[in-house]
PDB file of N, CA and C in Angstrom:
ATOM      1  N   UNK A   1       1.771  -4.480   5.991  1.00  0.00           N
ATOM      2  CA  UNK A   1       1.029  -5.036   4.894  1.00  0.00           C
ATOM      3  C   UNK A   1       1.722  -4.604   3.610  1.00  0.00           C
ATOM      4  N   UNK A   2       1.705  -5.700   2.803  1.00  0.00           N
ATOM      5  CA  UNK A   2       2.305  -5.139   1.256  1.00  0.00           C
ATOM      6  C   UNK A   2       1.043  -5.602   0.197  1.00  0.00           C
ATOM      7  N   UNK A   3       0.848  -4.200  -0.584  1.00  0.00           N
ATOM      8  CA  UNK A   3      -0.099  -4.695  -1.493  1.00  0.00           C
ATOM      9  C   UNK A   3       0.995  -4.698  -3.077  1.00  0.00           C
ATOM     10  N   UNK A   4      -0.211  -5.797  -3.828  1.00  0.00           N
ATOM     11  CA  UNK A   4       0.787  -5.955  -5.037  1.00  0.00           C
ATOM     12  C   UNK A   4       0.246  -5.227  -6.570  1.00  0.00           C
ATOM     13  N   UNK A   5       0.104  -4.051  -6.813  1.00  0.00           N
ATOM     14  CA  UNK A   5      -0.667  -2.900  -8.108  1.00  0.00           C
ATOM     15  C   UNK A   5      -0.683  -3.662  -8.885  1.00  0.00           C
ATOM     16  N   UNK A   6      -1.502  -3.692 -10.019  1.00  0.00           N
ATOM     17  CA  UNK A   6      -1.131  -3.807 -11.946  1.00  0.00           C
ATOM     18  C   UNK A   6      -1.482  -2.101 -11.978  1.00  0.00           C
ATOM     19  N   UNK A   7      -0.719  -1.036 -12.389  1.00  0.00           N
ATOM     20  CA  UNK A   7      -1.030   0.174 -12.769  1.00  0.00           C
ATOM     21  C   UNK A   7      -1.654   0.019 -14.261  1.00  0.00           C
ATOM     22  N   UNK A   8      -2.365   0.666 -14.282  1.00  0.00           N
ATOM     23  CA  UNK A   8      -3.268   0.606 -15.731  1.00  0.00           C
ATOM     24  C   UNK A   8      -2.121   1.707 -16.841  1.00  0.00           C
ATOM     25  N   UNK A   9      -2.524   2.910 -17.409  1.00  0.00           N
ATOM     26  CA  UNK A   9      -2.125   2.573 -18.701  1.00  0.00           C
ATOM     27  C   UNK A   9      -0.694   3.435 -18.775  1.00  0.00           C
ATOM     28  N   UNK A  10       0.172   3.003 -17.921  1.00  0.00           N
ATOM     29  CA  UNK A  10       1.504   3.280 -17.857  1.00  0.00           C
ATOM     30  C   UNK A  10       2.586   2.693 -18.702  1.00  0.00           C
ATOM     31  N   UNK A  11       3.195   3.577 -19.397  1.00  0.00           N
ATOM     32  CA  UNK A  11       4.619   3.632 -20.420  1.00  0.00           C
ATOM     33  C   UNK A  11       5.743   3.557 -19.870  1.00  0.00           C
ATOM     34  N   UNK A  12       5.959   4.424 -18.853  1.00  0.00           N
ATOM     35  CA  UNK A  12       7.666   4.323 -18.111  1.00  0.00           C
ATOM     36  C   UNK A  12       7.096   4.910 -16.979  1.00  0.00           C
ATOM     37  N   UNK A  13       8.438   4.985 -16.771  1.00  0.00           N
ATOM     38  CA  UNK A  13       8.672   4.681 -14.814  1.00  0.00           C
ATOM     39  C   UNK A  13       8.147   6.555 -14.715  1.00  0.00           C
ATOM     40  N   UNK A  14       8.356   7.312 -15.525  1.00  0.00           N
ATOM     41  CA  UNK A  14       8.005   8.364 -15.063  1.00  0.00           C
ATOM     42  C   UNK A  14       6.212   8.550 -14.578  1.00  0.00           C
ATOM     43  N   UNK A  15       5.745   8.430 -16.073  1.00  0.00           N
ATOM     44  CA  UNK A  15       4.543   8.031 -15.664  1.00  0.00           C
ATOM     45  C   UNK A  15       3.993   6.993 -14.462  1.00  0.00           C
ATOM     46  N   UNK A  16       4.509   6.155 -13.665  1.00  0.00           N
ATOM     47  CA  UNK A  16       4.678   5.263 -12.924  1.00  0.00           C
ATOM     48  C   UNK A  16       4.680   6.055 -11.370  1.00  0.00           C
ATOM     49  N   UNK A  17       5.433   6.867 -11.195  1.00  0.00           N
ATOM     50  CA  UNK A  17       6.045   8.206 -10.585  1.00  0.00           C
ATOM     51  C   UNK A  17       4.405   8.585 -10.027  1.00  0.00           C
ATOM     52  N   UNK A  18       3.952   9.244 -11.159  1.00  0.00           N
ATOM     53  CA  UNK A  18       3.137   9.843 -11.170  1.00  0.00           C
ATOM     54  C   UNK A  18       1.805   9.426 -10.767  1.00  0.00           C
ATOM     55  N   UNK A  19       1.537   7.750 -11.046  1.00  0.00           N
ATOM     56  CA  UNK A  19      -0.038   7.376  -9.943  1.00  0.00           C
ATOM     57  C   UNK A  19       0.945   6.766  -8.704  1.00  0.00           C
ATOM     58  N   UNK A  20       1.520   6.389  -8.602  1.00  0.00           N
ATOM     59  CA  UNK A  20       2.560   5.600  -7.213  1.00  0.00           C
ATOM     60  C   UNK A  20       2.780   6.665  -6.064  1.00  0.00           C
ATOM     61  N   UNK A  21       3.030   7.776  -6.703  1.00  0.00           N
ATOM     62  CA  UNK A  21       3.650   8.922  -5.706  1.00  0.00           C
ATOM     63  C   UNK A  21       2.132   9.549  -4.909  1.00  0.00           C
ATOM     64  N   UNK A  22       1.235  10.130  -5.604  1.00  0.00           N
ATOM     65  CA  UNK A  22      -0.091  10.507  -5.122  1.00  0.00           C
ATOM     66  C   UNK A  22      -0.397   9.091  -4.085  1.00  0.00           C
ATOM     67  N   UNK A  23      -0.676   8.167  -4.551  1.00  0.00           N
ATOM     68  CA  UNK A  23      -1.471   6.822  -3.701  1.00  0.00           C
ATOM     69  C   UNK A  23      -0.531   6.977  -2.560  1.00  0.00           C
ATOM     70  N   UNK A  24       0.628   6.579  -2.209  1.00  0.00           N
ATOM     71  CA  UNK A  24       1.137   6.782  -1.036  1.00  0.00           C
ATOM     72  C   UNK A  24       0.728   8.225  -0.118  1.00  0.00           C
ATOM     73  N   UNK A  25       1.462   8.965  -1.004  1.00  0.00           N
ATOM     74  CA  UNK A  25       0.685  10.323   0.130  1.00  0.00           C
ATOM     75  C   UNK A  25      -0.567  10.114   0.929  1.00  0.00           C
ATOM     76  N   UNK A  26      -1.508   9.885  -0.164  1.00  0.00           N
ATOM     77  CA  UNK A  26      -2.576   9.972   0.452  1.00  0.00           C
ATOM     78  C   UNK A  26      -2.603   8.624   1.202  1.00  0.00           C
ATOM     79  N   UNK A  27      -2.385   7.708   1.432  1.00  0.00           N
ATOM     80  CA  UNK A  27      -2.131   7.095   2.430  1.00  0.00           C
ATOM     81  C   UNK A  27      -1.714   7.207   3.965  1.00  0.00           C
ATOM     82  N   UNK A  28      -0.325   8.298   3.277  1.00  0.00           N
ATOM     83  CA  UNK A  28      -0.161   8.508   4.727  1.00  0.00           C
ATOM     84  C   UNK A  28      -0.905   9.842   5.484  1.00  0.00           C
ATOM     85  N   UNK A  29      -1.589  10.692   4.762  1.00  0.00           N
ATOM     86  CA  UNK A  29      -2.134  11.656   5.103  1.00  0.00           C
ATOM     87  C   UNK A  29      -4.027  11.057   5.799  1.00  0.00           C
ATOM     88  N   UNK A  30      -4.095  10.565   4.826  1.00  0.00           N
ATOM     89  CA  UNK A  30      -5.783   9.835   5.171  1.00  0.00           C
ATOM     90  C   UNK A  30      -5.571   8.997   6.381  1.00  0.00           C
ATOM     91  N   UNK A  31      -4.783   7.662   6.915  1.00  0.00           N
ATOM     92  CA  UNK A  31      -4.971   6.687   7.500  1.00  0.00           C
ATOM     93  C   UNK A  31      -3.749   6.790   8.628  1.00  0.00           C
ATOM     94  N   UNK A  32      -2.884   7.729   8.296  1.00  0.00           N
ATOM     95  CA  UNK A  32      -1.835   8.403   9.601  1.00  0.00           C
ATOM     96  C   UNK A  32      -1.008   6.918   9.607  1.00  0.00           C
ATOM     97  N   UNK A  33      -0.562   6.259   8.275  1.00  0.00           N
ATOM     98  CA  UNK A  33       0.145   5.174   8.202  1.00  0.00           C
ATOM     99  C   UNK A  33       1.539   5.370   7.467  1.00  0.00           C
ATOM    100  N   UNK A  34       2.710   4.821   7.954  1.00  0.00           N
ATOM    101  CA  UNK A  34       3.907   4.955   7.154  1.00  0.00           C
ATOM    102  C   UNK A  34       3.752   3.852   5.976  1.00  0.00           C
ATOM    103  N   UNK A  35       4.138   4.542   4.671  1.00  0.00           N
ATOM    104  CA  UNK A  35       4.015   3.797   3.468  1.00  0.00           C
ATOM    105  C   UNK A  35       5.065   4.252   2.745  1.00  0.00           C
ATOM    106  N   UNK A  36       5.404   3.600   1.761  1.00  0.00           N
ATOM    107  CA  UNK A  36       6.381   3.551   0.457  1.00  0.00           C
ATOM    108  C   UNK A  36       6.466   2.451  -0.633  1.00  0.00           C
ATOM    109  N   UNK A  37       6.564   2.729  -1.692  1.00  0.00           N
ATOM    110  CA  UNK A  37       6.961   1.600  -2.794  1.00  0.00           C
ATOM    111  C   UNK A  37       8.529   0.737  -2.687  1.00  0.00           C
ATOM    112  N   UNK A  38       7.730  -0.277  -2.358  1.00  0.00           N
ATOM    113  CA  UNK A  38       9.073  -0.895  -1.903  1.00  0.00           C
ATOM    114  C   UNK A  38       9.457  -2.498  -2.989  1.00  0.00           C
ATOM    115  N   UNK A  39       8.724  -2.642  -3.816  1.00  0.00           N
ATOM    116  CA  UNK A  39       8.915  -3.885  -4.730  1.00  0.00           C
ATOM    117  C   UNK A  39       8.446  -3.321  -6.347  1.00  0.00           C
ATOM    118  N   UNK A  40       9.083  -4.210  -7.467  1.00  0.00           N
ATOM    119  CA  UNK A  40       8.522  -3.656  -8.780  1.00  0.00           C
ATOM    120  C   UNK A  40       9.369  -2.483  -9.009  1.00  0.00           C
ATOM    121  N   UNK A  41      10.265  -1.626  -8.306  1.00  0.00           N
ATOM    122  CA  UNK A  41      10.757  -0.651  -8.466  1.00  0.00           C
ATOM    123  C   UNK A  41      11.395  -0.102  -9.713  1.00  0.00           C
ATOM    124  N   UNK A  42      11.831  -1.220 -10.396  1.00  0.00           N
ATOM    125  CA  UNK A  42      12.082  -1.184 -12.157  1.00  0.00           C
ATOM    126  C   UNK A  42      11.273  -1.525 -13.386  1.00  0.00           C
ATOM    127  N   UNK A  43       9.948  -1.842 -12.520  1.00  0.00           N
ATOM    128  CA  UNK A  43       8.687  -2.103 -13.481  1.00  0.00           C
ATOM    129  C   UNK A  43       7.992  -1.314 -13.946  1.00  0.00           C
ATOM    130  N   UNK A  44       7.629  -1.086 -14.841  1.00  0.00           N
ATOM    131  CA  UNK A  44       6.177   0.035 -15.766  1.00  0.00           C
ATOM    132  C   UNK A  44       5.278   0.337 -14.755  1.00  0.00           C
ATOM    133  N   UNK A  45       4.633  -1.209 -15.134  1.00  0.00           N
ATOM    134  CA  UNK A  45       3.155  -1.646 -14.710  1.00  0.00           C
ATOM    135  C   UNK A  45       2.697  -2.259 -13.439  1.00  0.00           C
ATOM    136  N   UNK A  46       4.041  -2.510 -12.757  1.00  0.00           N
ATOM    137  CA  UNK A  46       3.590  -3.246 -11.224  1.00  0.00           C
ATOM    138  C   UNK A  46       4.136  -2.402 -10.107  1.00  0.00           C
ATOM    139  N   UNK A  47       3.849  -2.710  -9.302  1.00  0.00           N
ATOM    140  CA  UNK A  47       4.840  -1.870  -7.818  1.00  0.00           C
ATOM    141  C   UNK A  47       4.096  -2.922  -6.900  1.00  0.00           C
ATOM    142  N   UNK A  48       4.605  -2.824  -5.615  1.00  0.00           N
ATOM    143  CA  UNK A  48       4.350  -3.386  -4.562  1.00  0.00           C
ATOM    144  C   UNK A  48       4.591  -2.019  -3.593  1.00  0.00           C
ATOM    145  N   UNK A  49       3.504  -1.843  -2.298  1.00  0.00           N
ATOM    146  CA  UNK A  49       3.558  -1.330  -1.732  1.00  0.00           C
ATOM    147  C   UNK A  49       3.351  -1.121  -0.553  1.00  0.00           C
ATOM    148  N   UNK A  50       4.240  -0.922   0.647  1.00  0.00           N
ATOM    149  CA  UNK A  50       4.437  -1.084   1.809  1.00  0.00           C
ATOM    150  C   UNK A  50       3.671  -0.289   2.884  1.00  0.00           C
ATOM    151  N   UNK A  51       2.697  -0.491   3.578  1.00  0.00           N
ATOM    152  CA  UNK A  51       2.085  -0.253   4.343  1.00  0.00           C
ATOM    153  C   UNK A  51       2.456  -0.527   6.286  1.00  0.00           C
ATOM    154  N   UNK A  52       2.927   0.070   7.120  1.00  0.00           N
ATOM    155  CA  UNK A  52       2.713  -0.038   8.529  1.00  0.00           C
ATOM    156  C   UNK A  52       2.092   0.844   9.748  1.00  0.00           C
ATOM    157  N   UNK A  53       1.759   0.445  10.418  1.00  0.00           N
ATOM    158  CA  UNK A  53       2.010   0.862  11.850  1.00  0.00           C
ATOM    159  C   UNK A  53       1.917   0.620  13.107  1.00  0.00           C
ATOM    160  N   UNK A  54       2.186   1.334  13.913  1.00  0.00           N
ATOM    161  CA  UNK A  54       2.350   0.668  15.215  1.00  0.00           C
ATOM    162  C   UNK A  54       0.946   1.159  16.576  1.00  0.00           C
ATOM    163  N   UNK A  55      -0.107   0.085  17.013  1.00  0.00           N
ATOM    164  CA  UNK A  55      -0.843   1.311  17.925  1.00  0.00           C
ATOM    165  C   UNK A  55      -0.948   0.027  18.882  1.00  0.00           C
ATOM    166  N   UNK A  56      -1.744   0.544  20.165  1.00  0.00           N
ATOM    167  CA  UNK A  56      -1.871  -0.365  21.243  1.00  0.00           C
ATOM    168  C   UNK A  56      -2.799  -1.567  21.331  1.00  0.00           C
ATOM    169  N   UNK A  57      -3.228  -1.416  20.436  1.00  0.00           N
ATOM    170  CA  UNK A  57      -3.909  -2.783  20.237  1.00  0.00           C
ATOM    171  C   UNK A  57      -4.802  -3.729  18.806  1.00  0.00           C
ATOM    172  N   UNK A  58      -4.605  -4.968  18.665  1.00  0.00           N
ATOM    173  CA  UNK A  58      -4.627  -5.255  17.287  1.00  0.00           C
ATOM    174  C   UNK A  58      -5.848  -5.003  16.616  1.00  0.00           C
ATOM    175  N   UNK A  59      -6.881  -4.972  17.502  1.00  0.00           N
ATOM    176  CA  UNK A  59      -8.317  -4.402  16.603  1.00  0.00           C
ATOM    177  C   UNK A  59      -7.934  -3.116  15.853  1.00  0.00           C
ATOM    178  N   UNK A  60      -7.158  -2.492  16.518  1.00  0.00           N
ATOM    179  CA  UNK A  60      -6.965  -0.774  15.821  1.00  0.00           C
ATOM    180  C   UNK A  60      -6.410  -1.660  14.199  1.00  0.00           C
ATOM    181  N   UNK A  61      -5.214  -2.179  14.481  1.00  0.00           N
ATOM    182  CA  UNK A  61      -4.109  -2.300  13.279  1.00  0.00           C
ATOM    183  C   UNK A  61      -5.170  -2.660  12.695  1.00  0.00           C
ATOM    184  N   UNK A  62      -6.005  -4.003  12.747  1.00  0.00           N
ATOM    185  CA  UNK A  62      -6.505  -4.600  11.328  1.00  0.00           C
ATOM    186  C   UNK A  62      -7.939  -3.412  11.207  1.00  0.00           C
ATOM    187  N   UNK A  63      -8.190  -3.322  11.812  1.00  0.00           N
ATOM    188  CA  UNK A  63      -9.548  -1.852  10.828  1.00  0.00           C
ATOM    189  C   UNK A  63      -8.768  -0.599  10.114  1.00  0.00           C
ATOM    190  N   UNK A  64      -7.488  -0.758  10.771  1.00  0.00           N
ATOM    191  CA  UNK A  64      -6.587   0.721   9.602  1.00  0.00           C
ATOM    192  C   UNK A  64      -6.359  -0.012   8.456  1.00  0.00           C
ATOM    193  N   UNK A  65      -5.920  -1.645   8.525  1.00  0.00           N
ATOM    194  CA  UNK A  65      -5.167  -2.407   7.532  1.00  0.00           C
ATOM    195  C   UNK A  65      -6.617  -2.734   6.153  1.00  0.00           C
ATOM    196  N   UNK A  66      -7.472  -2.889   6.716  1.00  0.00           N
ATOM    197  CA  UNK A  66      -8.878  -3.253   6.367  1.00  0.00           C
ATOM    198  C   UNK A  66      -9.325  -2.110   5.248  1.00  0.00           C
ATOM    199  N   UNK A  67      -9.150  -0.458   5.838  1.00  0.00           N
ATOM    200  CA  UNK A  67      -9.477   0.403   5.416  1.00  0.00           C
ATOM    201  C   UNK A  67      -8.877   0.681   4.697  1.00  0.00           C
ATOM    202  N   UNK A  68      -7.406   0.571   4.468  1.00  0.00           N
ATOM    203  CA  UNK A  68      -6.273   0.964   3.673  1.00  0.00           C
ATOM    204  C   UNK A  68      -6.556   0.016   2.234  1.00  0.00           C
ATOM    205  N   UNK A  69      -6.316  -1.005   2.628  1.00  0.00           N
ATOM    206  CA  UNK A  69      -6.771  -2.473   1.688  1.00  0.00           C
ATOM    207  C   UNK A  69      -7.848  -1.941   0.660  1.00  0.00           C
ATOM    208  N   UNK A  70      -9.026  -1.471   1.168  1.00  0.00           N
ATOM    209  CA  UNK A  70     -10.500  -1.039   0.848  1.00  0.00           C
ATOM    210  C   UNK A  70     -10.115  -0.012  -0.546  1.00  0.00           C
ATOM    211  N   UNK A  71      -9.419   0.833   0.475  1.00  0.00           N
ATOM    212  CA  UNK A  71      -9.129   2.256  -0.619  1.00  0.00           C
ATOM    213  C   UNK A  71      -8.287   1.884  -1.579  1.00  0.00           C
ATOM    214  N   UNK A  72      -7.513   1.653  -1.385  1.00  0.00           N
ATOM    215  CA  UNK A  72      -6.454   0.881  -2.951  1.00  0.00           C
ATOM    216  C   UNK A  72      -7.187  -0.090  -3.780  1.00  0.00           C
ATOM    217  N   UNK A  73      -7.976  -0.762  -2.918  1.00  0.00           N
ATOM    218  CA  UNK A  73      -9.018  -1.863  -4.041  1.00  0.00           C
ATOM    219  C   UNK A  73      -9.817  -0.538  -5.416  1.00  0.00           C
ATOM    220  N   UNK A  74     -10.259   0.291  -4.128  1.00  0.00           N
ATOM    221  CA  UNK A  74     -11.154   1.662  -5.282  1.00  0.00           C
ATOM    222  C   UNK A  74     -10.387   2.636  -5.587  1.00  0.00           C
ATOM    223  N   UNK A  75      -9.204   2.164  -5.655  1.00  0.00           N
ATOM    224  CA  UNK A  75      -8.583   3.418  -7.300  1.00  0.00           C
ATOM    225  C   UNK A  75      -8.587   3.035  -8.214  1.00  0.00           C
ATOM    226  N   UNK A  76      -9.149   4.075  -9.571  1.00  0.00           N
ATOM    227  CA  UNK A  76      -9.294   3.262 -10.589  1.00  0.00           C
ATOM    228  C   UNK A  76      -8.226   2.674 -11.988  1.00  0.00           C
ATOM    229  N   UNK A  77      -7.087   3.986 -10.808  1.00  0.00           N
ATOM    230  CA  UNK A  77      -5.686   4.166 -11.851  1.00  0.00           C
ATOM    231  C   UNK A  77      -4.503   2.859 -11.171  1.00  0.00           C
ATOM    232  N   UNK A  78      -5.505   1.522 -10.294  1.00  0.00           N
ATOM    233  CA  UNK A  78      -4.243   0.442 -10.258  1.00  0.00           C
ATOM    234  C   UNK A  78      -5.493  -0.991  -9.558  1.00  0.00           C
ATOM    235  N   UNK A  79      -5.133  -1.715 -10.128  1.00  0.00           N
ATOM    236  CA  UNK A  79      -6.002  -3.133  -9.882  1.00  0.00           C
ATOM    237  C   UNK A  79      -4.889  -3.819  -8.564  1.00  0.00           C
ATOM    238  N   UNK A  80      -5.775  -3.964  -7.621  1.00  0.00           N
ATOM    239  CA  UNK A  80      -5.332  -4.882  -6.567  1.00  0.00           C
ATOM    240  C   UNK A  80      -5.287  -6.043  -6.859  1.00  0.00           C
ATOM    241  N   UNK A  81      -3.962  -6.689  -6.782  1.00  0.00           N
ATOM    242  CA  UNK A  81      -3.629  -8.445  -7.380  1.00  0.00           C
ATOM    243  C   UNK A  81      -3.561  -8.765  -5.993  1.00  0.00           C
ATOM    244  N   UNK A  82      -3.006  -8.144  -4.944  1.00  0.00           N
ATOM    245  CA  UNK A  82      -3.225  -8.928  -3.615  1.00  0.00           C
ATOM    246  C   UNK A  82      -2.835  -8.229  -2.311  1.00  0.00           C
ATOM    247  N   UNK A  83      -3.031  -8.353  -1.134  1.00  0.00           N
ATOM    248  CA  UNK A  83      -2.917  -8.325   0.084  1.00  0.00           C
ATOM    249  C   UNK A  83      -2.335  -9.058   0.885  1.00  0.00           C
ATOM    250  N   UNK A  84      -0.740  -8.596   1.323  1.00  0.00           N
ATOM    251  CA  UNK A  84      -0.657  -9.717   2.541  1.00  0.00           C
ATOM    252  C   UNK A  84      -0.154  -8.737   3.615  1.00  0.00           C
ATOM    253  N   UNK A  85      -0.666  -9.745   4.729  1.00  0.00           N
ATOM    254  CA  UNK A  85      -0.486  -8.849   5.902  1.00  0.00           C
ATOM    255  C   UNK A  85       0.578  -9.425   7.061  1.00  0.00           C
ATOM    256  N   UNK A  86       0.692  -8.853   7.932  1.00  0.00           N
ATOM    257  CA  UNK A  86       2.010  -9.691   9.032  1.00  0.00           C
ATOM    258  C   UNK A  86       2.126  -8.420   9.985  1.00  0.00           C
ATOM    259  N   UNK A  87       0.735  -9.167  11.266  1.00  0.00           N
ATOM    260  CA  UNK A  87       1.153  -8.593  12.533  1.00  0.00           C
ATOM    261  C   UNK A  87       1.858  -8.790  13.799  1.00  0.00           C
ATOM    262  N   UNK A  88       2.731  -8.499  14.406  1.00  0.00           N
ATOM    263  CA  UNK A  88       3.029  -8.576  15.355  1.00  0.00           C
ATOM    264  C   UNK A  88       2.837  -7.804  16.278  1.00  0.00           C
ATOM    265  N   UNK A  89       3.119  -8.812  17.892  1.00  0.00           N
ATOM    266  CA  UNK A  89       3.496  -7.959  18.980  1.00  0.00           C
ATOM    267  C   UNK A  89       4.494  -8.030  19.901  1.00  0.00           C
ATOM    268  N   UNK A  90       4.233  -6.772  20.896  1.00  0.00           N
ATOM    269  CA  UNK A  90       5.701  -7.226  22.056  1.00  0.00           C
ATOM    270  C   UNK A  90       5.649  -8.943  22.387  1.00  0.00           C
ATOM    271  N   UNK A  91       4.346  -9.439  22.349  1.00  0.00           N
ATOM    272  CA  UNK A  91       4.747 -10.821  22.944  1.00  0.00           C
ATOM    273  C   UNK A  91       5.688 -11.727  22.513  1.00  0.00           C
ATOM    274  N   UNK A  92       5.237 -11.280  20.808  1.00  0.00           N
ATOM    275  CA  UNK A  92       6.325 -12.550  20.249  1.00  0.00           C
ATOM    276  C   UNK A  92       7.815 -12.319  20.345  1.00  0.00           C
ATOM    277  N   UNK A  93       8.424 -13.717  20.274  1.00  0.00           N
ATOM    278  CA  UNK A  93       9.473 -13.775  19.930  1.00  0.00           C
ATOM    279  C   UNK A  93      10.054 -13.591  18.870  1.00  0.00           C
TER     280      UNK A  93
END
């Protein structure tokens, strides 16, 4: 899943650093999900951010993806512009 931030009242990338870097952690510490900022990377005010993982079956993925989604909607230091998601499995090709 990649979500897409507006960070609220950020000047430069340092400050940027600074709500981007916490939100991931706690991502991966709360929801036991691999994450990183992976889009926006030269932007102030935006980032995009990369969310996965891998478990045995898809009800698990979308209630982690659901929950993850949830919690980034309620921080108050970045507005959720959007959600997209893309699951796969061994089946597909």
């Amino acid at each position: 899943m990649e979500v897409d931030l507006l960070l609220g009242d950020v000047g430069s990338l340092k400050a940027k650093r600074s709500v981007v870097r916490p939100l991931v952690a706690e991502l991966k510490r709360r929801f036991d999900v691999a994450a990183a900022e992976v889009d926006g990377l030269a932007l102030y005010r935006r980032t995009g951010v990369g969310v996965c993982l891998v478990a045995a079956d898809r009800a698990h993925v979308v209630e982690v993806l659901d929950a993850v989604e949830q919690f980034v909607a309620q921080r108050p230091e970045a507005e959720l512009l959007s959600a997209h998601r893309r699951i796969t499995s061994s089946d597909d090709e």
